[in-house]
C-alpha atoms as a PDB file:
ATOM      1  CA  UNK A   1     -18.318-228.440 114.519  1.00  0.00           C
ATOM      2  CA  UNK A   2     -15.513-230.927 113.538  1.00  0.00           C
ATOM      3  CA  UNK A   3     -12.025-229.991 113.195  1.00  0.00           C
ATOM      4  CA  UNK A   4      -9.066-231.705 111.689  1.00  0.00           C
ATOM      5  CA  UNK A   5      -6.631-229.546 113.777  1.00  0.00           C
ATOM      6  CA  UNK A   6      -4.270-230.028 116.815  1.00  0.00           C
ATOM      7  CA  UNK A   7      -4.803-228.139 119.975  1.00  0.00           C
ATOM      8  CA  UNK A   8      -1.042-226.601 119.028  1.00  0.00           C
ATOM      9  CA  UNK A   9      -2.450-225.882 115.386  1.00  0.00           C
ATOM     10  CA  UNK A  10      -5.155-224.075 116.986  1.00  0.00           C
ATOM     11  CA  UNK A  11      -2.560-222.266 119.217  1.00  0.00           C
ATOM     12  CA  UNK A  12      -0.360-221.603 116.140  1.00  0.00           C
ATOM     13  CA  UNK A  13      -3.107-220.097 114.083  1.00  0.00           C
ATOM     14  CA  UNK A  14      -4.593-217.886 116.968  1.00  0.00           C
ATOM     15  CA  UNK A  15      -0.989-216.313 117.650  1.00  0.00           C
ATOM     16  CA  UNK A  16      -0.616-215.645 113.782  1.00  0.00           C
ATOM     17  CA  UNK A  17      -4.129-213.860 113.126  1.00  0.00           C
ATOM     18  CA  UNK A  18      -3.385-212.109 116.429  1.00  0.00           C
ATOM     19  CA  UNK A  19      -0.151-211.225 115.032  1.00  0.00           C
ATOM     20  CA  UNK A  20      -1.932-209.920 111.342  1.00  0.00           C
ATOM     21  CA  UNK A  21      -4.480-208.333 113.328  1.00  0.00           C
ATOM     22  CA  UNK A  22      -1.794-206.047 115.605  1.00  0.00           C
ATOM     23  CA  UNK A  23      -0.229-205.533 111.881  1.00  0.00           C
ATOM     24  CA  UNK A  24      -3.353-204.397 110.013  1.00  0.00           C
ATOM     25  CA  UNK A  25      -3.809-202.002 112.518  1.00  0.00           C
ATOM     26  CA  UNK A  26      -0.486-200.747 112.107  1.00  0.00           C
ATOM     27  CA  UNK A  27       0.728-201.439 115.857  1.00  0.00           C
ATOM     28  CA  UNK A  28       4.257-202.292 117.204  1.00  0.00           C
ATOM     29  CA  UNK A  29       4.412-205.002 119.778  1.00  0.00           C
ATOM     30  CA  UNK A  30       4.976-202.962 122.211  1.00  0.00           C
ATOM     31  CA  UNK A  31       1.841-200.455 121.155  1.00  0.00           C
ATOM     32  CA  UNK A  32      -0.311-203.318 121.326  1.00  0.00           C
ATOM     33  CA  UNK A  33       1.319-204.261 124.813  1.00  0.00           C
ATOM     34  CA  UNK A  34       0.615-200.322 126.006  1.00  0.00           C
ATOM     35  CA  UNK A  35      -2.575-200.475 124.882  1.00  0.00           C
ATOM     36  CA  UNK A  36      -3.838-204.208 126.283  1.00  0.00           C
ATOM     37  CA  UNK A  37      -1.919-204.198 129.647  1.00  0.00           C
ATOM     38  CA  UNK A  38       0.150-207.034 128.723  1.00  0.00           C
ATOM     39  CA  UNK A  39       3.615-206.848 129.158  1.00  0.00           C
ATOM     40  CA  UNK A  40       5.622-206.454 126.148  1.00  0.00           C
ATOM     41  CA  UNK A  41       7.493-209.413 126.594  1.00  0.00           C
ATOM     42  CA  UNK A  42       4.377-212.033 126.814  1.00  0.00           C
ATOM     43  CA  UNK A  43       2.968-210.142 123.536  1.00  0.00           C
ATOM     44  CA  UNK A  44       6.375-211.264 121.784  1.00  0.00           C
ATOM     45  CA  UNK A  45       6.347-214.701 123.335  1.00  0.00           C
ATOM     46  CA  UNK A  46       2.619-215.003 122.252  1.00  0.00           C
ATOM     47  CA  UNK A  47       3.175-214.481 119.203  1.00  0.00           C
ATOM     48  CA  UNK A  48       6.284-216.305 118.620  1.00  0.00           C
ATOM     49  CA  UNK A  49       4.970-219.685 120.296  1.00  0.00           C
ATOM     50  CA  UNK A  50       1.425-219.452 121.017  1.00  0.00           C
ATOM     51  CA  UNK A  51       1.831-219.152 124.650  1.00  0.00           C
ATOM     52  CA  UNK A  52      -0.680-216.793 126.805  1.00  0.00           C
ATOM     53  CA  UNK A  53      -2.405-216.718 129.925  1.00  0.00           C
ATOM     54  CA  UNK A  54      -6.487-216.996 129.154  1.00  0.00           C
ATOM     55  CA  UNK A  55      -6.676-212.823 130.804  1.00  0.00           C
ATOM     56  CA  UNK A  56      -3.712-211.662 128.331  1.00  0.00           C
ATOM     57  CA  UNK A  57      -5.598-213.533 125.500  1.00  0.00           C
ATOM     58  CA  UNK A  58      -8.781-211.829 126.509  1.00  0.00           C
ATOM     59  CA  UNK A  59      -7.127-208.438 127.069  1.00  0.00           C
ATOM     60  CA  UNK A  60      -5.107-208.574 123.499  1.00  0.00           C
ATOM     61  CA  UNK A  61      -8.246-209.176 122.018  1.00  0.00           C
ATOM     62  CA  UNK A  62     -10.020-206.293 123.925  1.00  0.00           C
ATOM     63  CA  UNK A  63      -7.192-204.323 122.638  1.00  0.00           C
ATOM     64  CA  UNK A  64      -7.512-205.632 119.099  1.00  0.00           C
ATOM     65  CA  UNK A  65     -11.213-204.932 119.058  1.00  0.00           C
ATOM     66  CA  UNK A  66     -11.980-208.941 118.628  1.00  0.00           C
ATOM     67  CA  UNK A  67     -13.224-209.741 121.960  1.00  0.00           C
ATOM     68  CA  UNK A  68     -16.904-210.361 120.303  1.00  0.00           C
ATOM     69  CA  UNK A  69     -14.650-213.365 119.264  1.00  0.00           C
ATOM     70  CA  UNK A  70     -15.048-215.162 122.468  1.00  0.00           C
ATOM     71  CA  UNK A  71     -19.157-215.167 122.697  1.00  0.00           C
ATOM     72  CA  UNK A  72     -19.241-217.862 120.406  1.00  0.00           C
ATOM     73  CA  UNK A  73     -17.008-220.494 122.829  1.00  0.00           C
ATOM     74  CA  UNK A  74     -18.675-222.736 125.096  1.00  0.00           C
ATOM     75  CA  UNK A  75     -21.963-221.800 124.619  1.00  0.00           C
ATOM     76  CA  UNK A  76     -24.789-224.015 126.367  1.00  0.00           C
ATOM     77  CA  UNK A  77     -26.094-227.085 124.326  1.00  0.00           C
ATOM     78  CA  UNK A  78     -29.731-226.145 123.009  1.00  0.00           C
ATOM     79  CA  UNK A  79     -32.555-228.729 123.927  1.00  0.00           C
ATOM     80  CA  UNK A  80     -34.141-230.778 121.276  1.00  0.00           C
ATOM     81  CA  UNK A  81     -37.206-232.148 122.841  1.00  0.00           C
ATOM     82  CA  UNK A  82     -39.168-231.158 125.786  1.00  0.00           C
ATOM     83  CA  UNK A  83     -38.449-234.735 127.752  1.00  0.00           C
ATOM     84  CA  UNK A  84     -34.378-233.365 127.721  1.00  0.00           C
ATOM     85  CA  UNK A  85     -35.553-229.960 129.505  1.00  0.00           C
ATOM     86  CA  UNK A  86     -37.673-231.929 131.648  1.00  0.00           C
ATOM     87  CA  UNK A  87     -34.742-234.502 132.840  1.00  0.00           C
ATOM     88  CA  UNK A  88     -32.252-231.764 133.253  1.00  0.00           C
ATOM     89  CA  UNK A  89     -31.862-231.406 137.311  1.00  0.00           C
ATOM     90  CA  UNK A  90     -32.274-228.405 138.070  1.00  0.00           C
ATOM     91  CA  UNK A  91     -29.015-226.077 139.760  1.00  0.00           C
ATOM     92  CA  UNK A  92     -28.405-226.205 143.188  1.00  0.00           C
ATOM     93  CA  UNK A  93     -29.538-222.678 144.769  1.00  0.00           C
ATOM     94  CA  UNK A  94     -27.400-220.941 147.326  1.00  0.00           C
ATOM     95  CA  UNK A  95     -27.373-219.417 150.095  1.00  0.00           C
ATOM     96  CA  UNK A  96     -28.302-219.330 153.462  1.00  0.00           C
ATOM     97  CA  UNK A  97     -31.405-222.102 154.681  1.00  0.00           C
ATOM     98  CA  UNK A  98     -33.551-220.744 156.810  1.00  0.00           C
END
């Protein structure tokens, strides 16, 4: 998928449907920080610049009821031919040798 937009436009627009999101649900910042576990402080910083750790992002949207959201990010490349299965090396297994 191609996008025209910054990394801070991306940032910008996740704070502000965050933001509408906490709003059409009719919760104060400080609701929304009772109810995610994020302090109240990096909820109004969040949405104000942008800025989050990747757990209070994950947590707000827990909170928010969006965390379906995040299943569609970094999902694995699908194969289109057999030969690109075939050529993939396979993942190291661990544990102990014997």
């Amino acid at each position: 998928m191609l996008s025209l937009n910054s990394p801070g436009e991306v940032i910008r627009s996740v704070a502000s449907r965050a933001r509408d999101r906490r709003l059409r649900e009719g919760l104060t910042q400080q609701a929304l920080a009772d109810r995610s576990g994020v302090s109240f402080g990096s909820i109004k910083r969040f949405e104000r610049t942008g800025e989050i750790s990747l757990r209070g992002l994950v947590q707000v949207a827990f909170a928010l009821g969006v965390q379906g959201d995040f299943e569609g990010l970094f999902q694995p490349i699908p194969f289109a031919t057999l030969d690109e299965v075939l050529a993939t090396p396979r993942k190291p297994m661990r544990g102990r040798r014997r």
